[in-house]
PDB file of N, CA and C in Angstrom:
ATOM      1  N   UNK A   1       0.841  -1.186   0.000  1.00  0.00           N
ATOM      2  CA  UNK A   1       0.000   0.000   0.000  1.00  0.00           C
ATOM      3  C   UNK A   1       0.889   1.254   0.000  1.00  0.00           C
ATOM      4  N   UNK A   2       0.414   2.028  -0.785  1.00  0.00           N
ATOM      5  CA  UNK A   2       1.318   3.619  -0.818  1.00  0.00           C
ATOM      6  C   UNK A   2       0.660   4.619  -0.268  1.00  0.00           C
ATOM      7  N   UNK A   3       0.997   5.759   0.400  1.00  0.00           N
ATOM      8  CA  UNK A   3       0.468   7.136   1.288  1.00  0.00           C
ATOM      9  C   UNK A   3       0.613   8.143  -0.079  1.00  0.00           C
ATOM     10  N   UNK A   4       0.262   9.009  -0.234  1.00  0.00           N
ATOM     11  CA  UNK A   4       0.377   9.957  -1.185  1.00  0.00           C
ATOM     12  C   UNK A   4      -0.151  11.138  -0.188  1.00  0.00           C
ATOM     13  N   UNK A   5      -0.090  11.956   0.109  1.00  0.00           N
ATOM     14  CA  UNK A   5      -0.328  13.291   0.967  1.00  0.00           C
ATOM     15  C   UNK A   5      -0.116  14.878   0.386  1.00  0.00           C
ATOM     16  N   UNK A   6      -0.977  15.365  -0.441  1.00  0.00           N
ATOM     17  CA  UNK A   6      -0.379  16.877  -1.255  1.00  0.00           C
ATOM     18  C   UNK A   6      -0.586  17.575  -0.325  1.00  0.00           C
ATOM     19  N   UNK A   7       0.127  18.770   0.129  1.00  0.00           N
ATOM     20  CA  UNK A   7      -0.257  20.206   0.361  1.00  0.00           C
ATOM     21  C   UNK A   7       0.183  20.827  -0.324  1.00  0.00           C
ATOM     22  N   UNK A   8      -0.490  22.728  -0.204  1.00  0.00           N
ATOM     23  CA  UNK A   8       0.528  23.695  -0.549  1.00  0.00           C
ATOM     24  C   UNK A   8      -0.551  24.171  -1.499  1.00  0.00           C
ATOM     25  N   UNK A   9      -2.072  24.053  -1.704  1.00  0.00           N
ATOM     26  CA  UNK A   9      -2.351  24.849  -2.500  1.00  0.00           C
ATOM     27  C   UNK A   9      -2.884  25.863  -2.046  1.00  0.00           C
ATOM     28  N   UNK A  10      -3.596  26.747  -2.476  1.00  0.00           N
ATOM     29  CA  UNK A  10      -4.348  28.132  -2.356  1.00  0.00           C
ATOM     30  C   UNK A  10      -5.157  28.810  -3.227  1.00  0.00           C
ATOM     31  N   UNK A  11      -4.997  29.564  -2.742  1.00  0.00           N
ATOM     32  CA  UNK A  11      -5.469  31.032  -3.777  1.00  0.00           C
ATOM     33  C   UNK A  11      -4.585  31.606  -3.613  1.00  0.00           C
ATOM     34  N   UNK A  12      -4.024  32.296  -5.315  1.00  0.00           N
ATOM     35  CA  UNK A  12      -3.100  32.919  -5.690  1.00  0.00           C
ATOM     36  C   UNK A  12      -3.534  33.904  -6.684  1.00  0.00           C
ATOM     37  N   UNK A  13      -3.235  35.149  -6.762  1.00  0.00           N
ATOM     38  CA  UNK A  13      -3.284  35.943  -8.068  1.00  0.00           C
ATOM     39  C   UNK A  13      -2.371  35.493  -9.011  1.00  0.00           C
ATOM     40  N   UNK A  14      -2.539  35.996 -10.429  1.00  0.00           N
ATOM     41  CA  UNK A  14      -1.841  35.677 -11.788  1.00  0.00           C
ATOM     42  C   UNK A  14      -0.563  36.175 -11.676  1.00  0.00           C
ATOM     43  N   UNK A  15      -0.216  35.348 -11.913  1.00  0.00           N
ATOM     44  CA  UNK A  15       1.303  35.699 -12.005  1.00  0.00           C
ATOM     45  C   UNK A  15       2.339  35.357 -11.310  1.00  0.00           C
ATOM     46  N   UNK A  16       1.140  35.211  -9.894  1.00  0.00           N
ATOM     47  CA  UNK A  16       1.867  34.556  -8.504  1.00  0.00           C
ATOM     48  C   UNK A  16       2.833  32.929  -8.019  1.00  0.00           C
ATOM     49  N   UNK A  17       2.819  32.744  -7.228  1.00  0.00           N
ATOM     50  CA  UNK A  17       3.482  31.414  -7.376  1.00  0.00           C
ATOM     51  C   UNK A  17       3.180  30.642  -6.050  1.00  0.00           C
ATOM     52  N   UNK A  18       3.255  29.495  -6.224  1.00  0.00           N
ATOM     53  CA  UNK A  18       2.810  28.479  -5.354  1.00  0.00           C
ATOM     54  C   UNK A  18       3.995  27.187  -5.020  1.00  0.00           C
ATOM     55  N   UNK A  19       4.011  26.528  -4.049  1.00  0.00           N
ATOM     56  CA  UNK A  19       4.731  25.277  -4.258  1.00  0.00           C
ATOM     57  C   UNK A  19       4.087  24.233  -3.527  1.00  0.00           C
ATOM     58  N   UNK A  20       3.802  22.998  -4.230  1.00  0.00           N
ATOM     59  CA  UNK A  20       2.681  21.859  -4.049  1.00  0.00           C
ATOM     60  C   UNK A  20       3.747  21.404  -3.231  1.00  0.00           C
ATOM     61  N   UNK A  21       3.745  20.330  -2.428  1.00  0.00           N
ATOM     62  CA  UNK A  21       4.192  19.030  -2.129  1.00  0.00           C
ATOM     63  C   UNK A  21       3.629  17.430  -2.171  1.00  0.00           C
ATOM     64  N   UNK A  22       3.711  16.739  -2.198  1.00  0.00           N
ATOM     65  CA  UNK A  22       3.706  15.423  -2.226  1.00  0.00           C
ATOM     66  C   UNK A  22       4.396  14.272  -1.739  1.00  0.00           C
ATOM     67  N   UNK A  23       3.984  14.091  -0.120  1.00  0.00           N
ATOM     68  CA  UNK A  23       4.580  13.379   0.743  1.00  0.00           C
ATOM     69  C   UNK A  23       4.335  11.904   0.304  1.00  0.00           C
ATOM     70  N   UNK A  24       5.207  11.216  -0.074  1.00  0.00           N
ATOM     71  CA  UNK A  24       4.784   9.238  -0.332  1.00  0.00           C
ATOM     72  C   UNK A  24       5.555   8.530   0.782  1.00  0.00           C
ATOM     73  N   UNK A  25       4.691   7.687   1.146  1.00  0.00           N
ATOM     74  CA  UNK A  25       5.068   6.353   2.214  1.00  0.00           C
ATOM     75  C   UNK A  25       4.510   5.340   1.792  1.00  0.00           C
ATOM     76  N   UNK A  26       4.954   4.320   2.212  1.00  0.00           N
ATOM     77  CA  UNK A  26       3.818   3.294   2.163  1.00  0.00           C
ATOM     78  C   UNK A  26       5.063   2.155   1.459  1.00  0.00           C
ATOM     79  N   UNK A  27       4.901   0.960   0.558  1.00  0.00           N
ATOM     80  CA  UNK A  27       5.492  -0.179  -0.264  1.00  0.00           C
ATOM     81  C   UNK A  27       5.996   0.313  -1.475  1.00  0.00           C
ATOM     82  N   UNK A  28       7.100   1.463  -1.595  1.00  0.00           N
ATOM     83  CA  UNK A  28       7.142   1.964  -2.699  1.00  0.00           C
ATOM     84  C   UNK A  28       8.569   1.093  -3.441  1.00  0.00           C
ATOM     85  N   UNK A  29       8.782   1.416  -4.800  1.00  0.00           N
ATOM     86  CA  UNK A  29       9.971   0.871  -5.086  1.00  0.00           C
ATOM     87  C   UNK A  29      11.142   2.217  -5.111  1.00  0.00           C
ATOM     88  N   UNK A  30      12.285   1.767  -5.142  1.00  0.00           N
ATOM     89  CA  UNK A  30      13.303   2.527  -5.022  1.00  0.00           C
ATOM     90  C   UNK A  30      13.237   3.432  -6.284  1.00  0.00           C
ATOM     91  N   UNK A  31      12.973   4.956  -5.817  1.00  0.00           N
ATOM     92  CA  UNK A  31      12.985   6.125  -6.441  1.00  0.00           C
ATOM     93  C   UNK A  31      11.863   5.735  -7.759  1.00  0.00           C
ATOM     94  N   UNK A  32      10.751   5.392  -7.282  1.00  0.00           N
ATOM     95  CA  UNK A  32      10.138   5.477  -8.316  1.00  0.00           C
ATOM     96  C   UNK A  32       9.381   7.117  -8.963  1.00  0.00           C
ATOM     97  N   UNK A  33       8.793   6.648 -10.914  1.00  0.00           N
ATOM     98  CA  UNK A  33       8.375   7.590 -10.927  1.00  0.00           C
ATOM     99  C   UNK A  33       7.180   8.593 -10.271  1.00  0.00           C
ATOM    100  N   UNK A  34       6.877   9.878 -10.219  1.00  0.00           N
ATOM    101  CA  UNK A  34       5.921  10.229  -9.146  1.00  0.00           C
ATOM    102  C   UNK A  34       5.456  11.476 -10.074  1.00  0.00           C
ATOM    103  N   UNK A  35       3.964  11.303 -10.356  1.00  0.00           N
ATOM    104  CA  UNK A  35       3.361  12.751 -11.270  1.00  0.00           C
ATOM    105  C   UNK A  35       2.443  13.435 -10.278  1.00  0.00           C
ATOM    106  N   UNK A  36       2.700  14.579 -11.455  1.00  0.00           N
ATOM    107  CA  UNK A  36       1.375  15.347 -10.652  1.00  0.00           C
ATOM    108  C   UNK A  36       0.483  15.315 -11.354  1.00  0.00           C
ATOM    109  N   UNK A  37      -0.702  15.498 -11.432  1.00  0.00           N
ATOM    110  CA  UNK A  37      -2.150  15.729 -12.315  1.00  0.00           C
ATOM    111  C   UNK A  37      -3.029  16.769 -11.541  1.00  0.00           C
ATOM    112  N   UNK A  38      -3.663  17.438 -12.919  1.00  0.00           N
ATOM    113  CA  UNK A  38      -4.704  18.607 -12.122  1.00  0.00           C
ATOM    114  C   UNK A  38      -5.920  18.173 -13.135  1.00  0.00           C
ATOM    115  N   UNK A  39      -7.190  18.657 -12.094  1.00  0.00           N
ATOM    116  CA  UNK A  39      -8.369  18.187 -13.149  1.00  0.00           C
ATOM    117  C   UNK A  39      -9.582  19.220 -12.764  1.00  0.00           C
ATOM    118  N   UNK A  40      -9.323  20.165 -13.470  1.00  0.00           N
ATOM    119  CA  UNK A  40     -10.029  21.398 -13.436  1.00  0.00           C
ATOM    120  C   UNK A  40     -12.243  21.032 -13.875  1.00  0.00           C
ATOM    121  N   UNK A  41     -12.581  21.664 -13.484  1.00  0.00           N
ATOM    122  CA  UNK A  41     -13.649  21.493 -13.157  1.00  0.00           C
ATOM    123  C   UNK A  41     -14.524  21.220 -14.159  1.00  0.00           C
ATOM    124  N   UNK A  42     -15.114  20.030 -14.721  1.00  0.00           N
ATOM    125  CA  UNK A  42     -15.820  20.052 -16.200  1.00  0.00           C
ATOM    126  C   UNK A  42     -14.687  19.294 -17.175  1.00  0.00           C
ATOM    127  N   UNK A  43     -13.636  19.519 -16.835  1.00  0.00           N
ATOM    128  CA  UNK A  43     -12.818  18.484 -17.762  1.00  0.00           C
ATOM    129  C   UNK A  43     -11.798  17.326 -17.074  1.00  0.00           C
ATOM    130  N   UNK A  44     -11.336  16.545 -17.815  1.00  0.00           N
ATOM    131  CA  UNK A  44     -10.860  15.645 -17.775  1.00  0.00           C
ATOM    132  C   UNK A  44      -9.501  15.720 -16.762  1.00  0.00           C
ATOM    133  N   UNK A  45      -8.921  14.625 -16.018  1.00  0.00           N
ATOM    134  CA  UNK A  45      -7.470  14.796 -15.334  1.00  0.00           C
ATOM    135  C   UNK A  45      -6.607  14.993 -16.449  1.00  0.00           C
ATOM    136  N   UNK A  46      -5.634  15.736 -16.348  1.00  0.00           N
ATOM    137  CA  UNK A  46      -4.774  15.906 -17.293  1.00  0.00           C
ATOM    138  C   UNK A  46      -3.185  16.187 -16.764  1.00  0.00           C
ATOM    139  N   UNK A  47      -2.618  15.371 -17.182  1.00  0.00           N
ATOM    140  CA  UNK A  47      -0.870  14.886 -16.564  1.00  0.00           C
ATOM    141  C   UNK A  47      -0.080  16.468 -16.779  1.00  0.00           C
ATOM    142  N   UNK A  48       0.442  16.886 -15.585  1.00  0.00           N
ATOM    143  CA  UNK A  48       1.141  18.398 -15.736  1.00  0.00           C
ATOM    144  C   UNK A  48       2.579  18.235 -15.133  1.00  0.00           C
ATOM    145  N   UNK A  49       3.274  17.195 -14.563  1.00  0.00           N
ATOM    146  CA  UNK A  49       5.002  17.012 -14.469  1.00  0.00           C
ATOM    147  C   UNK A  49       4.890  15.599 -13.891  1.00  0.00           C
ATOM    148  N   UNK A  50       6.088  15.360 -14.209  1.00  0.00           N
ATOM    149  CA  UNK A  50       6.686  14.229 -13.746  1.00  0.00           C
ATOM    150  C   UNK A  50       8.225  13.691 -13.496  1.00  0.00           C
ATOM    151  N   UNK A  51       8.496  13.100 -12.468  1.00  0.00           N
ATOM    152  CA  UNK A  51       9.791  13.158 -12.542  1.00  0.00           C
ATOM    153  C   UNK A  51      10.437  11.633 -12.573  1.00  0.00           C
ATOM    154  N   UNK A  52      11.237  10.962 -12.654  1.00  0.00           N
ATOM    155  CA  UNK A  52      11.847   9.479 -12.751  1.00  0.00           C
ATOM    156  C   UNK A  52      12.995   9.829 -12.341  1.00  0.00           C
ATOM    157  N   UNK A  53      13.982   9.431 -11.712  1.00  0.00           N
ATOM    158  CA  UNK A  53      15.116   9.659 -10.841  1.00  0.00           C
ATOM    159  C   UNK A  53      15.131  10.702 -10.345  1.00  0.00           C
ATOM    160  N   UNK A  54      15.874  12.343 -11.477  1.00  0.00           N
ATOM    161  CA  UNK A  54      15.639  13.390 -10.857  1.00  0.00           C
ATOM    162  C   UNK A  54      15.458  14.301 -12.596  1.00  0.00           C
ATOM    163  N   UNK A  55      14.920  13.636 -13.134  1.00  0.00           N
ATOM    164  CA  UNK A  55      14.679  13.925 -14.391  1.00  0.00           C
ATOM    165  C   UNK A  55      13.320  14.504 -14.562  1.00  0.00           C
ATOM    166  N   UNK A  56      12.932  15.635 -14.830  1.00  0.00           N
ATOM    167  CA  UNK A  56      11.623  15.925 -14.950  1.00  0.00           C
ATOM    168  C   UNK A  56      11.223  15.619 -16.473  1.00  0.00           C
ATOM    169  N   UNK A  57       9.337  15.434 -16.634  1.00  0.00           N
ATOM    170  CA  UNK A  57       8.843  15.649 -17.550  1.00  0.00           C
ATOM    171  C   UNK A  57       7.846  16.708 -17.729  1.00  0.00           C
ATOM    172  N   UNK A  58       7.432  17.976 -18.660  1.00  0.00           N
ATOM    173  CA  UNK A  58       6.290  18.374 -18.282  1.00  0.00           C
ATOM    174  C   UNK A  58       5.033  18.906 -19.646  1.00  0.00           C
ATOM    175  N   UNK A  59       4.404  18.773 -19.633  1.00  0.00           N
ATOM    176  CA  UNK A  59       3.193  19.314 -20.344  1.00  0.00           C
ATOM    177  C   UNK A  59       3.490  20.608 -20.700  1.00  0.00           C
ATOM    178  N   UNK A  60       2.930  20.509 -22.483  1.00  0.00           N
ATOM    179  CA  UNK A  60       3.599  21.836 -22.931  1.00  0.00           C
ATOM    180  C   UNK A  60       2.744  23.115 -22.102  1.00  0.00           C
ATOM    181  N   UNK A  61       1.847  23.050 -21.682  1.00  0.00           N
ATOM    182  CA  UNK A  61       1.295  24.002 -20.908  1.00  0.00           C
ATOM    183  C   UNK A  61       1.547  24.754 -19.740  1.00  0.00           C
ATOM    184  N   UNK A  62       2.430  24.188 -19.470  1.00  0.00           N
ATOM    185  CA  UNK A  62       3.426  24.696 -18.148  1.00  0.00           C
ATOM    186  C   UNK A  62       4.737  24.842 -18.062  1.00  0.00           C
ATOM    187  N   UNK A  63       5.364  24.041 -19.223  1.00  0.00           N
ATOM    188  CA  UNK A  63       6.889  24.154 -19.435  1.00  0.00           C
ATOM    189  C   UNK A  63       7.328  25.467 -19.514  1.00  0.00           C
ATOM    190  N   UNK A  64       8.788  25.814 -18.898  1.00  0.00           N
ATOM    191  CA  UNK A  64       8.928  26.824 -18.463  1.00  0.00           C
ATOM    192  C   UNK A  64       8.720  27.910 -17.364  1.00  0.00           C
ATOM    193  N   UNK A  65       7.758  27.189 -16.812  1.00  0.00           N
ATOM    194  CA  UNK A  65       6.880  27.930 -15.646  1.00  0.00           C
ATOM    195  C   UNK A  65       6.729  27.107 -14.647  1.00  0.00           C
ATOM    196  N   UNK A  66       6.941  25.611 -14.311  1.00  0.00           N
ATOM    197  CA  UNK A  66       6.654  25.061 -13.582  1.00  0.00           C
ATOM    198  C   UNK A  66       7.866  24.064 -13.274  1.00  0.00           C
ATOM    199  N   UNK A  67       8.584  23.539 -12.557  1.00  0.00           N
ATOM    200  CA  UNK A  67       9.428  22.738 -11.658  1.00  0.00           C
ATOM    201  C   UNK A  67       9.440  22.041 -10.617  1.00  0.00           C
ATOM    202  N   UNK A  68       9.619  20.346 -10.937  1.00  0.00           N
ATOM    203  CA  UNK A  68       9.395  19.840 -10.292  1.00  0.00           C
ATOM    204  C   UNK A  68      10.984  18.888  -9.758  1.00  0.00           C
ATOM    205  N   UNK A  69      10.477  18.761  -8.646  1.00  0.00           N
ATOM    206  CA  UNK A  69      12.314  18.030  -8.133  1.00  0.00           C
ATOM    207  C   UNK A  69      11.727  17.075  -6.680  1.00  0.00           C
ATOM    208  N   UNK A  70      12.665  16.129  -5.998  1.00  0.00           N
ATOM    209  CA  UNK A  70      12.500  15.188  -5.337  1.00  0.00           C
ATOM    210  C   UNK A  70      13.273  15.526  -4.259  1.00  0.00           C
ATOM    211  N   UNK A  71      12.967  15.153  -2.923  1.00  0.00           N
ATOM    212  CA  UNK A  71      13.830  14.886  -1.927  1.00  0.00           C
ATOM    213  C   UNK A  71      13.931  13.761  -1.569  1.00  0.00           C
ATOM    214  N   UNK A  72      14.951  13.015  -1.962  1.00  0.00           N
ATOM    215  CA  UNK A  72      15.165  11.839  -1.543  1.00  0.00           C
ATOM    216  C   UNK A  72      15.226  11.066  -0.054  1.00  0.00           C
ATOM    217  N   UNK A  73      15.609  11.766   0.468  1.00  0.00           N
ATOM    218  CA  UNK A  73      16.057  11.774   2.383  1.00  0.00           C
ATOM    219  C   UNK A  73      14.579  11.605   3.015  1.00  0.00           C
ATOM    220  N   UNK A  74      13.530  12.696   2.009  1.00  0.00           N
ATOM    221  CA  UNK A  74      12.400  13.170   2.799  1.00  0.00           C
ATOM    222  C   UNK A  74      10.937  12.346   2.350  1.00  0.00           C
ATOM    223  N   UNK A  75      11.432  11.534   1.043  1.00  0.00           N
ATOM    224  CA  UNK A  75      10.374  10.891  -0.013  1.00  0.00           C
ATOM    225  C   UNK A  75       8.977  12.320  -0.385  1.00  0.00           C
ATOM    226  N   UNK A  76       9.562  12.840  -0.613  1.00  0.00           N
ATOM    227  CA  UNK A  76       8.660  13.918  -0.897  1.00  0.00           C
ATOM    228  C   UNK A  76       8.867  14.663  -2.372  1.00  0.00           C
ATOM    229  N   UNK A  77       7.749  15.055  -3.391  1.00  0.00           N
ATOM    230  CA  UNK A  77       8.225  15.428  -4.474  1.00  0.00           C
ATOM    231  C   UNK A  77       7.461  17.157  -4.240  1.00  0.00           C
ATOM    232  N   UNK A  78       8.180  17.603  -5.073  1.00  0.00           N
ATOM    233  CA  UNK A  78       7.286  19.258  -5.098  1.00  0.00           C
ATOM    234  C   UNK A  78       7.062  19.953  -5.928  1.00  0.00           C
ATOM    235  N   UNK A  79       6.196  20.437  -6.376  1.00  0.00           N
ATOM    236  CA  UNK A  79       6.406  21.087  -7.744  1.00  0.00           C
ATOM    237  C   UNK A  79       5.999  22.679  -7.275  1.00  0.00           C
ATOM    238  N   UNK A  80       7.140  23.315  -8.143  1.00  0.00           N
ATOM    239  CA  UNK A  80       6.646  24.621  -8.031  1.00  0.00           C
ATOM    240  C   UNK A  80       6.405  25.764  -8.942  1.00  0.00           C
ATOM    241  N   UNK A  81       5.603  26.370  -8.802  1.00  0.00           N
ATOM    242  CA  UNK A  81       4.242  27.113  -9.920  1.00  0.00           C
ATOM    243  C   UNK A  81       4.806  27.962 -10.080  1.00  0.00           C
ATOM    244  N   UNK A  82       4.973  28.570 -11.067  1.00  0.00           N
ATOM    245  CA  UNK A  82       5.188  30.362 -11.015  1.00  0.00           C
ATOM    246  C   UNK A  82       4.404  30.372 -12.394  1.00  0.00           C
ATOM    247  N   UNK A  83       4.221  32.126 -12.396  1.00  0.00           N
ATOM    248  CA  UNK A  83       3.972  32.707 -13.113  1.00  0.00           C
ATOM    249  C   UNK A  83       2.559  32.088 -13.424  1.00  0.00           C
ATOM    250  N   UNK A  84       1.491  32.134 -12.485  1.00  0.00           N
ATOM    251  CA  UNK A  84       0.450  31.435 -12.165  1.00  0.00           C
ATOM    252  C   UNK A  84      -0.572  31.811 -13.087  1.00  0.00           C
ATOM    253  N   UNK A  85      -1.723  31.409 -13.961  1.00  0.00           N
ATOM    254  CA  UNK A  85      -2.610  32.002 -14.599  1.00  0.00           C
ATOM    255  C   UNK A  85      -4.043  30.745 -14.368  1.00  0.00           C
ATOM    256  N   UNK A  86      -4.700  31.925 -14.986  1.00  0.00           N
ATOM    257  CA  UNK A  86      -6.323  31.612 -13.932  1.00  0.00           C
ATOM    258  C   UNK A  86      -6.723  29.827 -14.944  1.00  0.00           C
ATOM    259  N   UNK A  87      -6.496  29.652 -16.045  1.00  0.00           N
ATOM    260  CA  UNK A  87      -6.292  28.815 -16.132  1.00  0.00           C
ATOM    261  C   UNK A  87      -5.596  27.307 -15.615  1.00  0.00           C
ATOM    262  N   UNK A  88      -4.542  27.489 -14.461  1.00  0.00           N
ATOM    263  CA  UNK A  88      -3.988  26.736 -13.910  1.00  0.00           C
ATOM    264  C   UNK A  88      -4.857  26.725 -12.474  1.00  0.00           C
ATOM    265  N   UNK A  89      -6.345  26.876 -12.507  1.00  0.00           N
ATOM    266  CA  UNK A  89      -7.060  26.910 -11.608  1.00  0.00           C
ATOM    267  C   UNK A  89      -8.054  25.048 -11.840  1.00  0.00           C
ATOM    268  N   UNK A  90      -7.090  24.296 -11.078  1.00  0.00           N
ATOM    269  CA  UNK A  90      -7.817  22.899 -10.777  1.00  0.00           C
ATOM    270  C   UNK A  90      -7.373  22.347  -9.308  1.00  0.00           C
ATOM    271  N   UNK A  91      -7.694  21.118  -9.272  1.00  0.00           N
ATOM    272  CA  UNK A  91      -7.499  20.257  -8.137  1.00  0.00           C
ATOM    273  C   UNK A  91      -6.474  19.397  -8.602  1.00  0.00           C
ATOM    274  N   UNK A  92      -5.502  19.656  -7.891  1.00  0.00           N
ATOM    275  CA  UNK A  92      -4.016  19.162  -8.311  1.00  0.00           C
ATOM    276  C   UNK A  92      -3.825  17.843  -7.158  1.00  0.00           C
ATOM    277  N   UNK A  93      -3.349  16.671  -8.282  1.00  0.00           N
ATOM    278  CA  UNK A  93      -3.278  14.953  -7.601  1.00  0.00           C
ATOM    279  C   UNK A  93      -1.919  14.807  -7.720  1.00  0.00           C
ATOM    280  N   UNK A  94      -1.156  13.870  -6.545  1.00  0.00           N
ATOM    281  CA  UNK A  94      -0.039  13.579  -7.103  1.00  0.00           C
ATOM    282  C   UNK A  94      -0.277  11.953  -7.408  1.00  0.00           C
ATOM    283  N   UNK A  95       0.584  11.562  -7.394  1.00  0.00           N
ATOM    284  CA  UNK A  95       0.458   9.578  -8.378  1.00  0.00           C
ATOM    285  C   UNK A  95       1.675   9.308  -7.999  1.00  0.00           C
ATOM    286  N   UNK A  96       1.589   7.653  -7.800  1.00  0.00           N
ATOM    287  CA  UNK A  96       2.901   7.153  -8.558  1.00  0.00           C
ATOM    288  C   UNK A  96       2.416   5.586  -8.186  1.00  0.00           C
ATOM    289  N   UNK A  97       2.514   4.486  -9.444  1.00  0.00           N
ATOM    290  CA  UNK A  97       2.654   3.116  -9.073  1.00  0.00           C
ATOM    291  C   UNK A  97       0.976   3.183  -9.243  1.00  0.00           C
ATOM    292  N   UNK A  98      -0.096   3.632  -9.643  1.00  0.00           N
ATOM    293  CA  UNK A  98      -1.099   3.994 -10.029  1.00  0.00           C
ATOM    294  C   UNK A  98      -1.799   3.639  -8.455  1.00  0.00           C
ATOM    295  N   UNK A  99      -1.357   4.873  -7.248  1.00  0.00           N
ATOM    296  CA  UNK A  99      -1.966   5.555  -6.307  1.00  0.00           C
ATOM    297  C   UNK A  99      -2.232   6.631  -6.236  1.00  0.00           C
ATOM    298  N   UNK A 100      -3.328   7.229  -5.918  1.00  0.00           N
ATOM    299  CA  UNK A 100      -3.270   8.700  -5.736  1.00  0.00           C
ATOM    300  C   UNK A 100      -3.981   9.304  -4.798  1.00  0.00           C
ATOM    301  N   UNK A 101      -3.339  10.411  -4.808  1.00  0.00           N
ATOM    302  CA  UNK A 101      -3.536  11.338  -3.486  1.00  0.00           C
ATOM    303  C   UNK A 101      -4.797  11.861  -3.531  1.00  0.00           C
ATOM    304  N   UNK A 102      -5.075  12.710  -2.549  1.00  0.00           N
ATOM    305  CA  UNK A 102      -6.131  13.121  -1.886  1.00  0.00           C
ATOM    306  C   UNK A 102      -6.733  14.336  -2.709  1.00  0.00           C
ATOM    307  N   UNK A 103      -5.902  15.146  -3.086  1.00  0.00           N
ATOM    308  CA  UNK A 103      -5.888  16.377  -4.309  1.00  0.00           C
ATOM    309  C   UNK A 103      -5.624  17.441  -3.342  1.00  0.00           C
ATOM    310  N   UNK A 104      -5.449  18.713  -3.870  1.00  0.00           N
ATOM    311  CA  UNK A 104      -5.015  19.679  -3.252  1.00  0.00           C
ATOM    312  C   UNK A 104      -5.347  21.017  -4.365  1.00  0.00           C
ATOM    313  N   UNK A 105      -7.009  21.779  -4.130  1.00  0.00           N
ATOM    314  CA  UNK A 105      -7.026  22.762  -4.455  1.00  0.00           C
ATOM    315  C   UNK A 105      -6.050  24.275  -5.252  1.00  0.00           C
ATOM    316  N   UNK A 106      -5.991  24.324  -6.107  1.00  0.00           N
ATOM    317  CA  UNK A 106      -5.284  25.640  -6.716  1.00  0.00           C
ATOM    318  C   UNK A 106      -6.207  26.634  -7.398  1.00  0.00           C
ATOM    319  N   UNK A 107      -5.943  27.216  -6.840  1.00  0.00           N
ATOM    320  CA  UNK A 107      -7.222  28.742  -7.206  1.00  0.00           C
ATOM    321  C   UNK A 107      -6.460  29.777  -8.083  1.00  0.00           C
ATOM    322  N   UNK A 108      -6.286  30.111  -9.050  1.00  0.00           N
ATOM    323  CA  UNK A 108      -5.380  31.780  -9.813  1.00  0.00           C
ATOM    324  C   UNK A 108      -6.532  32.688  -9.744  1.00  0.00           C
ATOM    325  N   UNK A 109      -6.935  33.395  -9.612  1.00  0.00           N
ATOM    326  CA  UNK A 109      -8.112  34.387  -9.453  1.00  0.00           C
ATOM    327  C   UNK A 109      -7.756  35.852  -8.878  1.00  0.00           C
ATOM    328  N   UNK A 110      -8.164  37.249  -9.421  1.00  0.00           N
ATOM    329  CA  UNK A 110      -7.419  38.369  -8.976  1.00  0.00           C
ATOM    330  C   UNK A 110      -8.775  38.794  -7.646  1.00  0.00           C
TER     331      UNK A 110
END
């Protein structure tokens, strides 16, 4: 069984910046991969970073603007937002090993 635990969202104005976390415990394998997903209201979940060792992946919709990295010591992944727009307004999941977290609210709104 795996723990998945996000915090760190809010309400943010445009432009602003945020940083998620994603605490994992539980039967995991060594450094596995770990995504995030957001699934804004009326549409579908849709995959927004990911990382596999310490390698990120991300959705052209955020590339450039968004960073994600691992603490190994802490099993915790984080991604962090900048340059925030009202569009990046969903309920953000993290994953990995097809578990997922609890979600964690993100609001962009002035």
């Amino acid at each position: 069984q795996v723990q998945l635990v996000e915090s760190g969202g809010g309400l943010v104005q445009p432009g602003g910046s945020l940083r998620l976390s994603c605490a994992v415990s539980g039967s995991i394998s060594s450094r596995p991969a770990v995504n995030w997903y957001r699934q804004a209201p009326g549409k579908e979940r849709e995959f927004v970073a990911g990382i596999i060792w310490t390698g990120g992946v991300y959705a052209d919709s955020v590339k450039g603007r968004f960073s994600i990295s691992r603490d190994i010591a802490k099993n915790t992944v984080t991604l962090q937002m900048n340059s925030l727009k009202p569009e990046d307004t969903a309920v953000y999941y993290c994953n990995t090993q097809g578990f997922w977290g609890q979600g964690t609210q993100v609001t962009v709104s002035s």
